[in-house]
N, C-alpha and C. Protein backbone atom coordinates (compact mmCIF):
# COMPACT_ATOMS: atom_id res chain seq x y z
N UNK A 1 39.56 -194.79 -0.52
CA UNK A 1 39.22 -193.39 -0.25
C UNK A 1 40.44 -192.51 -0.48
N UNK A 2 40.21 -191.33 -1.36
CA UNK A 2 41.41 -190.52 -1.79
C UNK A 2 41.43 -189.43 -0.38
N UNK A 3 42.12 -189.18 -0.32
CA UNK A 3 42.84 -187.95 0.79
C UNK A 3 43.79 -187.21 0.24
N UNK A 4 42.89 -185.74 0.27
CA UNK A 4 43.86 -184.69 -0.01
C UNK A 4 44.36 -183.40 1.17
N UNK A 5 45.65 -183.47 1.18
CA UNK A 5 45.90 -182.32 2.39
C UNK A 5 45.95 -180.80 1.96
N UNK A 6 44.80 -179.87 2.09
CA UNK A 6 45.87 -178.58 1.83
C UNK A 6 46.25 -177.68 3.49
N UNK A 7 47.69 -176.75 2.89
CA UNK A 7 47.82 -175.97 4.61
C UNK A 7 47.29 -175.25 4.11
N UNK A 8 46.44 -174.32 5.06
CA UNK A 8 46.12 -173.00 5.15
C UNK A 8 46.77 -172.00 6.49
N UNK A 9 46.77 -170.98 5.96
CA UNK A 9 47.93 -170.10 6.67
C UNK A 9 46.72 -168.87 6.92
N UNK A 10 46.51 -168.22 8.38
CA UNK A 10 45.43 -167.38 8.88
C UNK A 10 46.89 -166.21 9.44
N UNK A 11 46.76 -165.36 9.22
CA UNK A 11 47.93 -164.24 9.18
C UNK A 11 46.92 -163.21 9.35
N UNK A 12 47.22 -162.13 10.00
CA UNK A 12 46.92 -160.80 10.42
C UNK A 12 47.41 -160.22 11.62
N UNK A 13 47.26 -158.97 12.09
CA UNK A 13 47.55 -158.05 13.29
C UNK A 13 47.37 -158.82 14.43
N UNK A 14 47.88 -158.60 15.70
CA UNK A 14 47.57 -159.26 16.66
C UNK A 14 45.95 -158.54 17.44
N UNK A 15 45.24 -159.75 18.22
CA UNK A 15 44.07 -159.79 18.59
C UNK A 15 42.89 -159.42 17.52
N UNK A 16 43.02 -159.71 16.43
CA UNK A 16 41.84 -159.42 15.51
C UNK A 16 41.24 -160.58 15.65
N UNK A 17 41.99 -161.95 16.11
CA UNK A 17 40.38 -163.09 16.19
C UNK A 17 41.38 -164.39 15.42
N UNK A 18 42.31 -164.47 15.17
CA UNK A 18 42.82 -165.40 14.01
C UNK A 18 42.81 -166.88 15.31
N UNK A 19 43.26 -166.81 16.60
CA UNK A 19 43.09 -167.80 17.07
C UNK A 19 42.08 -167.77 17.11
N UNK A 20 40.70 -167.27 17.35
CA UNK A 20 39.26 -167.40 17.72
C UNK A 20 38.42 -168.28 16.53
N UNK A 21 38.99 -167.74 15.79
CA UNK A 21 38.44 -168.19 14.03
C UNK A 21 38.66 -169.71 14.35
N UNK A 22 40.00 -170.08 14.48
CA UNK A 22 40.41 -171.30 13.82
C UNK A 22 39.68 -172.17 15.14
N UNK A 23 39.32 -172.06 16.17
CA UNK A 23 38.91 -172.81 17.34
C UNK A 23 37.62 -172.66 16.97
N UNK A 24 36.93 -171.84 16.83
CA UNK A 24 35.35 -171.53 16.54
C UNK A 24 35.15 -172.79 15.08
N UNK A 25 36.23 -172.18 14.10
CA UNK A 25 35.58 -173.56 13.03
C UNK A 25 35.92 -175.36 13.48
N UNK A 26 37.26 -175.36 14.45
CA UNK A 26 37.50 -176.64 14.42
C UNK A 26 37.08 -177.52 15.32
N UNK A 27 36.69 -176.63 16.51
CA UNK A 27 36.23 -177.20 17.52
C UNK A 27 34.43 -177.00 18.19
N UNK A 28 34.25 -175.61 17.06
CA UNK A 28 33.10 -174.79 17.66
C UNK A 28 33.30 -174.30 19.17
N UNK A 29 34.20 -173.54 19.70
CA UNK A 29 34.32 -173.43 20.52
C UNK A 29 34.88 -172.03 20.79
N UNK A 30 34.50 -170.71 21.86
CA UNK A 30 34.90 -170.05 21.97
C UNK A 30 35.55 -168.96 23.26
N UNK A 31 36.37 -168.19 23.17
CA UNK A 31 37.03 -168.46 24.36
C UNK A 31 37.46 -166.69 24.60
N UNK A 32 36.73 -165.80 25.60
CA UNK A 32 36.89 -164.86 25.86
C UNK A 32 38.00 -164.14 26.20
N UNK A 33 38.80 -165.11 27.22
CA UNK A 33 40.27 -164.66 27.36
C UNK A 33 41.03 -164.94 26.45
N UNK A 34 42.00 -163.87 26.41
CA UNK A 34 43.05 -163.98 25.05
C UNK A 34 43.94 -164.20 25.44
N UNK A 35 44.79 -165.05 24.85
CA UNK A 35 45.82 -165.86 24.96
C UNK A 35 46.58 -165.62 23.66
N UNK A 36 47.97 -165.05 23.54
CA UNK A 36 49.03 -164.69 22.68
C UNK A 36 49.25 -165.99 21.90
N UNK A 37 49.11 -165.74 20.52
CA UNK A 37 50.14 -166.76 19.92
C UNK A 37 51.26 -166.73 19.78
N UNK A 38 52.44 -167.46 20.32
CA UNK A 38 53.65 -167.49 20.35
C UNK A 38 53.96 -168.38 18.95
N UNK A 39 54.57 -167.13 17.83
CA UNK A 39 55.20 -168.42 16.54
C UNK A 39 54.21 -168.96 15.96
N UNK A 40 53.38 -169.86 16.20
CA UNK A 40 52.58 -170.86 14.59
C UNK A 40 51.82 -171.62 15.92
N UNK A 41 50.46 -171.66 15.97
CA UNK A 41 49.85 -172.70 16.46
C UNK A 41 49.45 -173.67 15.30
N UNK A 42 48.89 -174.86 15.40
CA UNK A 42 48.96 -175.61 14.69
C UNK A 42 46.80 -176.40 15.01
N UNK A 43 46.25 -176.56 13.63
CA UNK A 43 45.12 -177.30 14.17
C UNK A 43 44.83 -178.02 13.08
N UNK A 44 43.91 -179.29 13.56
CA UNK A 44 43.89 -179.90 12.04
C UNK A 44 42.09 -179.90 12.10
N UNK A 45 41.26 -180.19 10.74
CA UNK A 45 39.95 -180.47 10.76
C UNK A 45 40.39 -181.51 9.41
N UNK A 46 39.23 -182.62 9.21
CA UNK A 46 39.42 -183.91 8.15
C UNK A 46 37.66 -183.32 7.93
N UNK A 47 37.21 -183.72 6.75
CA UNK A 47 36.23 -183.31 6.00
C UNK A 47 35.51 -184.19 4.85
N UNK A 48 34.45 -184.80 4.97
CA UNK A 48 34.40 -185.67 4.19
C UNK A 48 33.42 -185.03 2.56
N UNK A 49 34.60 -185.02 1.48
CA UNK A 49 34.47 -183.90 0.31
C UNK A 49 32.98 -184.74 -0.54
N UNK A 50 33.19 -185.89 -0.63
CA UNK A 50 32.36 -187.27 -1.20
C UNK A 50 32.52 -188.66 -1.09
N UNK A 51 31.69 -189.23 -1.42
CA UNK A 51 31.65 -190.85 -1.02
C UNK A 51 33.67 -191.13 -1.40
N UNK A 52 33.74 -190.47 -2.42
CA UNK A 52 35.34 -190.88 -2.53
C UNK A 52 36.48 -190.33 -2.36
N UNK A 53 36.25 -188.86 -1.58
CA UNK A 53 37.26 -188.18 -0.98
C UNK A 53 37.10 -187.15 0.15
N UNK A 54 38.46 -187.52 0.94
CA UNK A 54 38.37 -186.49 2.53
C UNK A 54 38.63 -185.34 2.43
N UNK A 55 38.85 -184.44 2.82
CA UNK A 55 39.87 -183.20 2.53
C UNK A 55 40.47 -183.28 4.58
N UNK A 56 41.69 -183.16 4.33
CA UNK A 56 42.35 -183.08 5.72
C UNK A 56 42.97 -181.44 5.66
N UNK A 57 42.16 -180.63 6.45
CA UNK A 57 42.85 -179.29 6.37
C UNK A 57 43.75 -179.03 7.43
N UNK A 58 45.18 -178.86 7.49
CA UNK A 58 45.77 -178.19 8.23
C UNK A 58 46.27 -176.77 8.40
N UNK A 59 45.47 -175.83 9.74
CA UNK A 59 45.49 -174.79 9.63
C UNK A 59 46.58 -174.77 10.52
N UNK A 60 47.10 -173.11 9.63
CA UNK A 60 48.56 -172.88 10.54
C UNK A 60 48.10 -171.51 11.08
N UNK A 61 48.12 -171.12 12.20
CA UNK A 61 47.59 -169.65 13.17
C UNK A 61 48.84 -169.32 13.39
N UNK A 62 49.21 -168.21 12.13
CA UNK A 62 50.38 -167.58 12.44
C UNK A 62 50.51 -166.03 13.67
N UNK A 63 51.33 -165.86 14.32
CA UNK A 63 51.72 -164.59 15.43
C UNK A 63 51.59 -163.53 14.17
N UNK A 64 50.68 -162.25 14.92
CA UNK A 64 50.65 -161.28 14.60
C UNK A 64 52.06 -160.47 14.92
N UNK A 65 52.51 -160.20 15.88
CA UNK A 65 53.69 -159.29 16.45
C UNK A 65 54.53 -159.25 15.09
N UNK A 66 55.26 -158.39 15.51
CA UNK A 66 55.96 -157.84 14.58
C UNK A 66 57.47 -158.52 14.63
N UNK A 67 57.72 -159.38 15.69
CA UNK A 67 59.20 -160.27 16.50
C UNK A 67 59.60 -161.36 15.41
N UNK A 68 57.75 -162.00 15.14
CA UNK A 68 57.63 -162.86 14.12
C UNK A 68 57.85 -162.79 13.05
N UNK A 69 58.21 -161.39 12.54
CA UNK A 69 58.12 -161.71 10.60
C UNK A 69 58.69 -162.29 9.99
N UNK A 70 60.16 -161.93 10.52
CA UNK A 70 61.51 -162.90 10.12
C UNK A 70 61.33 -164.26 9.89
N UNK A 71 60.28 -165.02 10.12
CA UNK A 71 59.85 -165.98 10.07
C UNK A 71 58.97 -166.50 9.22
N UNK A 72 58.27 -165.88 8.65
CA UNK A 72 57.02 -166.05 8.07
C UNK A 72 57.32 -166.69 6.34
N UNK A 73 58.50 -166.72 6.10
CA UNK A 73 58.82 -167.40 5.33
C UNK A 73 58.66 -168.82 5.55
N UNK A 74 59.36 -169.27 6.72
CA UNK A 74 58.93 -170.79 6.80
C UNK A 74 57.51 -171.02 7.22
N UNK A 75 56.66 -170.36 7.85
CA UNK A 75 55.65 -170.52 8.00
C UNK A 75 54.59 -170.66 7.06
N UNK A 76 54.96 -169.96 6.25
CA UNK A 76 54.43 -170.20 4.55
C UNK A 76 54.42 -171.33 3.59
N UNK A 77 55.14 -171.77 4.01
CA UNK A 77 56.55 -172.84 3.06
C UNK A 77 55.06 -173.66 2.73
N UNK A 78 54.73 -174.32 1.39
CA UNK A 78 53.94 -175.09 0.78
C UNK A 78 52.30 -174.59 1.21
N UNK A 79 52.15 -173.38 1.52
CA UNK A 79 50.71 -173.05 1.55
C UNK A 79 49.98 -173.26 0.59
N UNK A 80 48.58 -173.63 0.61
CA UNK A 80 47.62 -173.92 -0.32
C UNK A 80 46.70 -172.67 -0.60
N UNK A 81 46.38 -172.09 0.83
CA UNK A 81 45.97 -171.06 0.47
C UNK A 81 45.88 -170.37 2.29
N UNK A 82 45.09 -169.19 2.23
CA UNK A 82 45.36 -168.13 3.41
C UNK A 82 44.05 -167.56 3.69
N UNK A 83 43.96 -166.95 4.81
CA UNK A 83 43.20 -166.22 5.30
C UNK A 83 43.85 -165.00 5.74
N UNK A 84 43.56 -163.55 5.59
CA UNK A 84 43.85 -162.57 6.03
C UNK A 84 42.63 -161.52 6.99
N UNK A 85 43.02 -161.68 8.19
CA UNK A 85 41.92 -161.55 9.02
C UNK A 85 42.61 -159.97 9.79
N UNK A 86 41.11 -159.00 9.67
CA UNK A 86 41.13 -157.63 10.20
C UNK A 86 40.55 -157.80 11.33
N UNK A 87 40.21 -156.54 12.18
CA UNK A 87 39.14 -156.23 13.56
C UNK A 87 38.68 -155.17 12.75
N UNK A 88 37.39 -155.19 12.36
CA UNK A 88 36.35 -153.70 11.93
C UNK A 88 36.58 -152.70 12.82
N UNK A 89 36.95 -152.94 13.61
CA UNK A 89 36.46 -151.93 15.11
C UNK A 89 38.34 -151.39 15.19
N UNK A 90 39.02 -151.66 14.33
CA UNK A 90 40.51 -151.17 14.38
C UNK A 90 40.97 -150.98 13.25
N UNK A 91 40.95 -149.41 12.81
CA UNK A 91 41.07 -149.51 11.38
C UNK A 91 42.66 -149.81 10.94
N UNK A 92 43.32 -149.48 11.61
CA UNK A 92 45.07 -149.99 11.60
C UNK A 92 44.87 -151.05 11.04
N UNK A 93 44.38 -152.00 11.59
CA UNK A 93 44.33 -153.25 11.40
C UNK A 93 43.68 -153.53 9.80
N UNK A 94 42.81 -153.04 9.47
CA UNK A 94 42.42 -152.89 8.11
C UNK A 94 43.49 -152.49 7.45
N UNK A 95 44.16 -151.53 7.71
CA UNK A 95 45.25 -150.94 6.72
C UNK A 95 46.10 -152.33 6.65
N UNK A 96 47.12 -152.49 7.40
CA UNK A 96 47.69 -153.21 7.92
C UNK A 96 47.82 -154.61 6.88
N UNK A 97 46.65 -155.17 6.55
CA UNK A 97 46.45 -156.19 5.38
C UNK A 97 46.90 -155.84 4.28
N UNK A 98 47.14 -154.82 3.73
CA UNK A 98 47.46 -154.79 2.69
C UNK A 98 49.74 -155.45 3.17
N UNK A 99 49.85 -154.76 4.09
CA UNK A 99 51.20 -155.30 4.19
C UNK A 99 51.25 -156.61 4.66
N UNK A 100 50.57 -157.87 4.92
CA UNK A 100 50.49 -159.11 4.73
C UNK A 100 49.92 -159.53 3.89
N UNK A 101 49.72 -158.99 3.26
CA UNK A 101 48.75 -159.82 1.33
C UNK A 101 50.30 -159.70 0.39
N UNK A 102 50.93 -158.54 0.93
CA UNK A 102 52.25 -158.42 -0.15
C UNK A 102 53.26 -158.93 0.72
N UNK A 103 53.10 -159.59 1.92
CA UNK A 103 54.32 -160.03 2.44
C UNK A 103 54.12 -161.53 2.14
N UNK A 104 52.82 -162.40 1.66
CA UNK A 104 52.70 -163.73 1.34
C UNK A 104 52.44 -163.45 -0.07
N UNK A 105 52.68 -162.56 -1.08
CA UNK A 105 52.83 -162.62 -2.09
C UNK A 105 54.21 -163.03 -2.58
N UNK A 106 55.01 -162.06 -1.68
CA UNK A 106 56.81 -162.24 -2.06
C UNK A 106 57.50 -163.37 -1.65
N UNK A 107 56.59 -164.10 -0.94
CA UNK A 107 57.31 -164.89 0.00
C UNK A 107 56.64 -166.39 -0.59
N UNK A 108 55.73 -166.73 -0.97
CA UNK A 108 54.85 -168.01 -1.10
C UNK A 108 53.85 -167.88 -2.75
N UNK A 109 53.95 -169.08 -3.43
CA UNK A 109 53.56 -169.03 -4.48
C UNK A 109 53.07 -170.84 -4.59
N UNK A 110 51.89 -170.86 -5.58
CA UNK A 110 51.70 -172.17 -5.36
C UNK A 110 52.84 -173.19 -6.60
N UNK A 111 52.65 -174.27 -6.71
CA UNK A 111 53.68 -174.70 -7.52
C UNK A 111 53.68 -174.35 -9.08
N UNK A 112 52.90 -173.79 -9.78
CA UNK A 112 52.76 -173.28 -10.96
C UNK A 112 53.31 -171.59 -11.04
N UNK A 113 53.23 -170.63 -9.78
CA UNK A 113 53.83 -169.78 -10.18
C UNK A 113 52.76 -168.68 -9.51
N UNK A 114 51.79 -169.19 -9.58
CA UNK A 114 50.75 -168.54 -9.22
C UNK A 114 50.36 -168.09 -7.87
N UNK A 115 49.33 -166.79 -7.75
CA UNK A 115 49.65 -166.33 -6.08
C UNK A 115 48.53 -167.43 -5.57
N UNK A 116 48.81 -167.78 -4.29
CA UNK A 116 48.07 -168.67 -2.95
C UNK A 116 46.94 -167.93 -3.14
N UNK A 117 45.43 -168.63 -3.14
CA UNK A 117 44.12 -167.74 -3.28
C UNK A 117 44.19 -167.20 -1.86
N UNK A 118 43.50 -165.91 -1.29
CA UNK A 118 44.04 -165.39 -0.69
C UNK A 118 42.19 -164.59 0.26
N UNK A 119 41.59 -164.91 1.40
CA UNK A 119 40.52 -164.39 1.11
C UNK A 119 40.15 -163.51 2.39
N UNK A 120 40.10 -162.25 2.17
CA UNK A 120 40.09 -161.31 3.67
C UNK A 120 38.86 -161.12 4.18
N UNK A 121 39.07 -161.60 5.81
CA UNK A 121 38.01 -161.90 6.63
C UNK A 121 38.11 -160.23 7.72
N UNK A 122 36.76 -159.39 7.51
CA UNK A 122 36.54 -158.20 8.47
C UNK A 122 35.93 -158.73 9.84
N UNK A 123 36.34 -158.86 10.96
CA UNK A 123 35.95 -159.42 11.72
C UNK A 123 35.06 -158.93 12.53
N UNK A 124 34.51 -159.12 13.94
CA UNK A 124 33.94 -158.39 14.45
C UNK A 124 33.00 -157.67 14.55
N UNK A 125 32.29 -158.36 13.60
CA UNK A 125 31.03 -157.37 12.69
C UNK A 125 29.59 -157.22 13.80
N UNK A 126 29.93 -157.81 14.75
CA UNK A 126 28.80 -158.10 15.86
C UNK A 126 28.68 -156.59 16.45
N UNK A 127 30.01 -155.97 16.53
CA UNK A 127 30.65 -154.61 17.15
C UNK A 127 30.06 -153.76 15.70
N UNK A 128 29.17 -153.48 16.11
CA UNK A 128 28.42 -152.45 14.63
C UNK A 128 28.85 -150.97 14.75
N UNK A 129 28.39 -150.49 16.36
CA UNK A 129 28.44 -149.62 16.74
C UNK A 129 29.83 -148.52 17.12
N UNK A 130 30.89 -149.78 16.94
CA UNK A 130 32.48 -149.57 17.03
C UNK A 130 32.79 -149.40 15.81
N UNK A 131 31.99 -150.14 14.60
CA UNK A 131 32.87 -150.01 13.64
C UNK A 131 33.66 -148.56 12.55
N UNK A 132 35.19 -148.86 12.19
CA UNK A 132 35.52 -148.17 11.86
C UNK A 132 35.72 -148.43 10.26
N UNK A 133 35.67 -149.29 9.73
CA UNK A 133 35.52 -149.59 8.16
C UNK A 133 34.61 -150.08 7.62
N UNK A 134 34.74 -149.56 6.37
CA UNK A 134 32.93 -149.66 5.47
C UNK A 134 33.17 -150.66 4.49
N UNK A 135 32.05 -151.25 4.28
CA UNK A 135 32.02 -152.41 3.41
C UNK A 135 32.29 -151.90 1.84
N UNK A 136 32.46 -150.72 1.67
CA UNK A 136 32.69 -149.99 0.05
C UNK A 136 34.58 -150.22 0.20
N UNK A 137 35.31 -149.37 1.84
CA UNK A 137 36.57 -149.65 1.43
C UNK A 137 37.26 -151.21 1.81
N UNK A 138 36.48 -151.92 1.92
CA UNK A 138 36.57 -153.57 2.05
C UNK A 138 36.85 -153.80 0.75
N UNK A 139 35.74 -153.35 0.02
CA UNK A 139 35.69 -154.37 -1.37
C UNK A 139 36.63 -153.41 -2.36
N UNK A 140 37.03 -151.91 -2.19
CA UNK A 140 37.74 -151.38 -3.04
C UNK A 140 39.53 -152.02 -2.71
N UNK A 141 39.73 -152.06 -1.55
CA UNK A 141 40.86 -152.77 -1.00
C UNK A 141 41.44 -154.54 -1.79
N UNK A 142 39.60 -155.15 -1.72
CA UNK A 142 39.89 -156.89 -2.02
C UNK A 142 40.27 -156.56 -3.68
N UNK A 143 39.44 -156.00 -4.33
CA UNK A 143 40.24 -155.72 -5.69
C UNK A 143 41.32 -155.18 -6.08
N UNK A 144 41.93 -153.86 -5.59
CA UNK A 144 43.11 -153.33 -5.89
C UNK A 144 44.35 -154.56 -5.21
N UNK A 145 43.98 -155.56 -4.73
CA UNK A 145 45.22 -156.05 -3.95
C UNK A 145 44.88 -157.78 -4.40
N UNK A 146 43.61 -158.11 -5.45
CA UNK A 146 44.18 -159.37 -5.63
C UNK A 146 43.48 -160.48 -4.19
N UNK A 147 42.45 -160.25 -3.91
CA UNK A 147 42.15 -160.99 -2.86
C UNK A 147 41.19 -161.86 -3.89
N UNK A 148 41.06 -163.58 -2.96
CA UNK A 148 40.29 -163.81 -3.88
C UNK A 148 38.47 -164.24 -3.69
N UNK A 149 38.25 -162.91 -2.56
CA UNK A 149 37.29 -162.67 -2.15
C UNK A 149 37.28 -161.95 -0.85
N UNK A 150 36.33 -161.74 0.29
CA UNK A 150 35.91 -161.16 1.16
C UNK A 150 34.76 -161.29 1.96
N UNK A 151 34.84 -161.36 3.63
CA UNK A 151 33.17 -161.59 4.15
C UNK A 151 33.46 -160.99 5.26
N UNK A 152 32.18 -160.02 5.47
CA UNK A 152 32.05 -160.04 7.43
C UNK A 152 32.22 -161.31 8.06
N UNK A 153 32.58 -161.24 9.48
CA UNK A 153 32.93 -161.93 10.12
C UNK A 153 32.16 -161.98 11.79
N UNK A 154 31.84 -162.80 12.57
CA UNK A 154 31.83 -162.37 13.84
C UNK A 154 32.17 -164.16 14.68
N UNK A 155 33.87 -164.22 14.87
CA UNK A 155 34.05 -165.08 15.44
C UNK A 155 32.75 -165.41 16.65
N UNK A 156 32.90 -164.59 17.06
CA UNK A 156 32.20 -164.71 18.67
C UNK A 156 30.63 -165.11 18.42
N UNK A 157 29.95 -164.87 17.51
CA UNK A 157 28.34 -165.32 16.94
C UNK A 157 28.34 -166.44 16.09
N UNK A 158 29.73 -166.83 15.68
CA UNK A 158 29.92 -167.65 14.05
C UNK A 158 29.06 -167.58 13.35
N UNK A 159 29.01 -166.18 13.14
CA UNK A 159 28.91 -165.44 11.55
C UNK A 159 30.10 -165.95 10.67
N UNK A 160 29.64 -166.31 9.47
CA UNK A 160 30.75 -166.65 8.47
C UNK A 160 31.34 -167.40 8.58
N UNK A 161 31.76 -168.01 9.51
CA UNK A 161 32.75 -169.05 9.64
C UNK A 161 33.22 -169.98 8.99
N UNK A 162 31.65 -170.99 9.02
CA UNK A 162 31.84 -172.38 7.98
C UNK A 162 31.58 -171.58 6.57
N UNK A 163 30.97 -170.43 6.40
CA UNK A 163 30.53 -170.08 5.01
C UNK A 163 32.09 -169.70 4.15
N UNK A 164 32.98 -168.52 5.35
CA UNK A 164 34.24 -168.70 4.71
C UNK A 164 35.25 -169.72 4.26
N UNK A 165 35.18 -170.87 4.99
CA UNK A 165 35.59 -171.64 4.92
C UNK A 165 35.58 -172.71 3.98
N UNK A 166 33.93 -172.76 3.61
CA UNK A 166 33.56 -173.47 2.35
C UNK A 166 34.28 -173.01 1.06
N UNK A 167 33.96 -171.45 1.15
CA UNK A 167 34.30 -170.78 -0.16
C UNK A 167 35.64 -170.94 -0.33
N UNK A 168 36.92 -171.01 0.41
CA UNK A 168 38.20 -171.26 0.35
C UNK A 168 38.40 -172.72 0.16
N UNK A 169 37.71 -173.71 0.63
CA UNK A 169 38.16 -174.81 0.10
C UNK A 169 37.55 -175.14 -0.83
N UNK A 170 36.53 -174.55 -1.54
CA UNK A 170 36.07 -174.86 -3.26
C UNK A 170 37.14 -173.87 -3.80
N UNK A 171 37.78 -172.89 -3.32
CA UNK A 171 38.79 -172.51 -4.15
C UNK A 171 40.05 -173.34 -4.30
N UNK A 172 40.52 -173.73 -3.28
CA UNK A 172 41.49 -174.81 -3.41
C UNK A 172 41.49 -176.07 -4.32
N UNK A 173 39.88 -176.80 -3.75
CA UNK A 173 39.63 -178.15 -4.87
C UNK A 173 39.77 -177.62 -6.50
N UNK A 174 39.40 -176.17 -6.50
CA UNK A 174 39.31 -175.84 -7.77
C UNK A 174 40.57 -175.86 -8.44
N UNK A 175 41.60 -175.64 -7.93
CA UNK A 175 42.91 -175.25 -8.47
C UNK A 175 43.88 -177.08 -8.28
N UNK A 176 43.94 -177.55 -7.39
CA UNK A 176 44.03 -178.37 -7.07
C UNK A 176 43.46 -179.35 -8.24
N UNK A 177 42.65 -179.54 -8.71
CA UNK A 177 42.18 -180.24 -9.98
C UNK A 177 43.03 -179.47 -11.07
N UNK A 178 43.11 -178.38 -11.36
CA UNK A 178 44.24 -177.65 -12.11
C UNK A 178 45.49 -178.45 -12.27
N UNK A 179 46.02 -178.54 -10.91
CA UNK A 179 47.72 -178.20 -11.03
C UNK A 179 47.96 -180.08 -10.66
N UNK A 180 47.12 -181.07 -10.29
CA UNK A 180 47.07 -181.99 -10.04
C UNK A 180 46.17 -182.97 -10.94
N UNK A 181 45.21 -182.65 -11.78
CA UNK A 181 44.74 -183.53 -12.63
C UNK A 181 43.98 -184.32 -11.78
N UNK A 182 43.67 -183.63 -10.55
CA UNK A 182 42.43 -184.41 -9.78
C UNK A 182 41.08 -184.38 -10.51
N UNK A 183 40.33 -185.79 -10.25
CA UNK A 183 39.19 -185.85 -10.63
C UNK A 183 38.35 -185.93 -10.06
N UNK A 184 37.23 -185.38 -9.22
CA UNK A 184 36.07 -186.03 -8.53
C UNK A 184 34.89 -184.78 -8.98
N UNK A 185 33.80 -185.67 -8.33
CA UNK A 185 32.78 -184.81 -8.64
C UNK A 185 32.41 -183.48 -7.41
N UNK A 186 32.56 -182.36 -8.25
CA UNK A 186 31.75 -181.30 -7.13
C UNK A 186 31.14 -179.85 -7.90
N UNK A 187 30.31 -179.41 -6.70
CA UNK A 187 29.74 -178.07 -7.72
C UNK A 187 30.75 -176.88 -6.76
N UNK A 188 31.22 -175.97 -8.13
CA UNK A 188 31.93 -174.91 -7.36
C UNK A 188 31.18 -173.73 -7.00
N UNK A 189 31.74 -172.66 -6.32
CA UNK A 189 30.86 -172.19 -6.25
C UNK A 189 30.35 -171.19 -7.80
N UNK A 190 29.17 -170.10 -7.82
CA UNK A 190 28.94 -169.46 -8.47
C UNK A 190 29.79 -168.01 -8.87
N UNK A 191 30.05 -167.90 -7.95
CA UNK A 191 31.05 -166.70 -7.87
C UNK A 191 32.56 -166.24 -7.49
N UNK A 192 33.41 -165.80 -8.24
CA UNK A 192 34.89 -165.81 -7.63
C UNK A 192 35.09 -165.06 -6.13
N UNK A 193 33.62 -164.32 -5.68
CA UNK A 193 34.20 -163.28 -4.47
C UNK A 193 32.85 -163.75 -3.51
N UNK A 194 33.75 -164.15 -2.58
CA UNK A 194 32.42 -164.08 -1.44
C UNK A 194 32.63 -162.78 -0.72
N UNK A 195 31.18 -162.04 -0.30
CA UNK A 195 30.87 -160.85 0.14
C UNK A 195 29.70 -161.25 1.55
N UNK A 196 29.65 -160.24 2.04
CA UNK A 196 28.73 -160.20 2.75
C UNK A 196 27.92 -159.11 2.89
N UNK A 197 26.37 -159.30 2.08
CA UNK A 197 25.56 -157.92 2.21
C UNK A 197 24.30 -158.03 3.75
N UNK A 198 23.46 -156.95 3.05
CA UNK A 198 22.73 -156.68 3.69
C UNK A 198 21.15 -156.93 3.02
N UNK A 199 20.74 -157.18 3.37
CA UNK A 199 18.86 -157.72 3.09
C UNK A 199 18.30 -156.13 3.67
N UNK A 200 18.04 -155.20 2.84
CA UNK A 200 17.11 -153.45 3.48
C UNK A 200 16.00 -154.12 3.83
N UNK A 201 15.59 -153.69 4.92
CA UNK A 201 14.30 -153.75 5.47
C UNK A 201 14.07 -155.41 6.22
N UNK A 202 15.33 -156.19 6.00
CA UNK A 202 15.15 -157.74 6.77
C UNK A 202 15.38 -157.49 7.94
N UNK A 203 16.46 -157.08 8.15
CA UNK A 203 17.14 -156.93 9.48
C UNK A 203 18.03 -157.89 9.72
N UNK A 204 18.60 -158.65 8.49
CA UNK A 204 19.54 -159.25 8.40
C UNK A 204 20.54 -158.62 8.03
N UNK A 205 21.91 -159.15 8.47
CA UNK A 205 23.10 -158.47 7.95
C UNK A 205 24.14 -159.90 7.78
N UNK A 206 23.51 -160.58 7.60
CA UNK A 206 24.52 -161.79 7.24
C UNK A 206 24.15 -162.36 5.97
N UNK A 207 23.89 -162.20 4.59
CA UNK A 207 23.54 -162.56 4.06
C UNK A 207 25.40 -163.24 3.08
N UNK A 208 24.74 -164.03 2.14
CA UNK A 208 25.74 -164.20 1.24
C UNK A 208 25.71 -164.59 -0.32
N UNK A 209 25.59 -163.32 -1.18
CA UNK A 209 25.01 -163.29 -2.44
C UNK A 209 26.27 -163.64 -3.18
N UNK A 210 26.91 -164.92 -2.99
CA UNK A 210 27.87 -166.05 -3.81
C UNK A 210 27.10 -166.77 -4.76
């Protein structure tokens, strides 16, 4: 059985959900009181890709604060790829991504040269009635800046969760067969950008036209 490791690195503002995310996908589990990340939490999930390979993901839950940046170089160090996670309901925090998409641009590159696929998660989407950003300046943002996609989010419902998650690690296997000459069998996905629309008249708002 082949085993492949990639890190993934979850970076954004503080309290937008980046610890919530990574506990909600690894453990399914979720947790109302907030608790500060101090520096880099650390979590692992193992994944079975096909009869002949695992994928072992190690996620790194980097500190939002600002104490931390000085750091974020090593925290980076051999990333595979990232998550950049907002709060809808805080538009700062929307802004705000664009200065961590260019702070793991300058800082982290994969071994060919190329930027870490990179895919921004709007969180909070459960909070409709709070929200302060629109899904038009989401997607005008994921293009002008190189993301290599985008989805609503709602840690707290797990909305998106495993769906983001999929789509980032078919981006990885994808490149990863690139830069490694890996071989196995898989279907990628259809599309370079995951989004999250709306179904008029369903009354769904989680859809995912990938």
């Amino acid at each position: 059985m082949m085993e492949v490791l990639f890190k993934v690195i979850i970076i954004g503002d503080p309290t937008v959900g980046k610890t919530s995310f990574v506990q909600k996908y690894v453990n399914d589990s979720f947790r109302r009181d907030y608790k500060m990340t101090i520096g880099v939490d650390f979590a692992l999930k193992v994944i079975k890709w096909s009869d002949k390979c695992n994928i072992k993901l190690q996620l790194w839950d980097i500190a939002g604060q600002e104490r931390f940046t000085s750091m974020t170089r090593v925290y980076y160090k051999d990333a595979y790829a990232c998550l950049v996670m907002f709060d809808l309901t805080q538009k700062n925090t929307f802004q705000n991504t664009i200065k961590w998409k260019k702070d793991l641009d300058q800082k982290c590159t994969l071994i060919d040269g190329s930027a870490v696929p990179c895919l921004l998660l709007a969180n909070k989407c459960d909070n409709a009635e709070q929200r302060e950003v629109s899904q038009e300046e989401i997607e005008e943002l994921c293009r002008e800046h190189d993301f290599a996609g985008w989805s609503e989010t709602s840690v707290k419902e797990g909305v998106m969760v495993e769906e983001s998650m999929g789509f980032l690690i078919e981006e990885m296997m994808a490149k990863h067969a690139e830069l490694d000459g890996f071989s196995d069998s898989y279907q990628p996905v259809s599309s370079s950008h995951l989004k999250l629309g709306r179904d008029e008249g369903s009354g769904s708002s989680n859809k995912c036209p990938c």
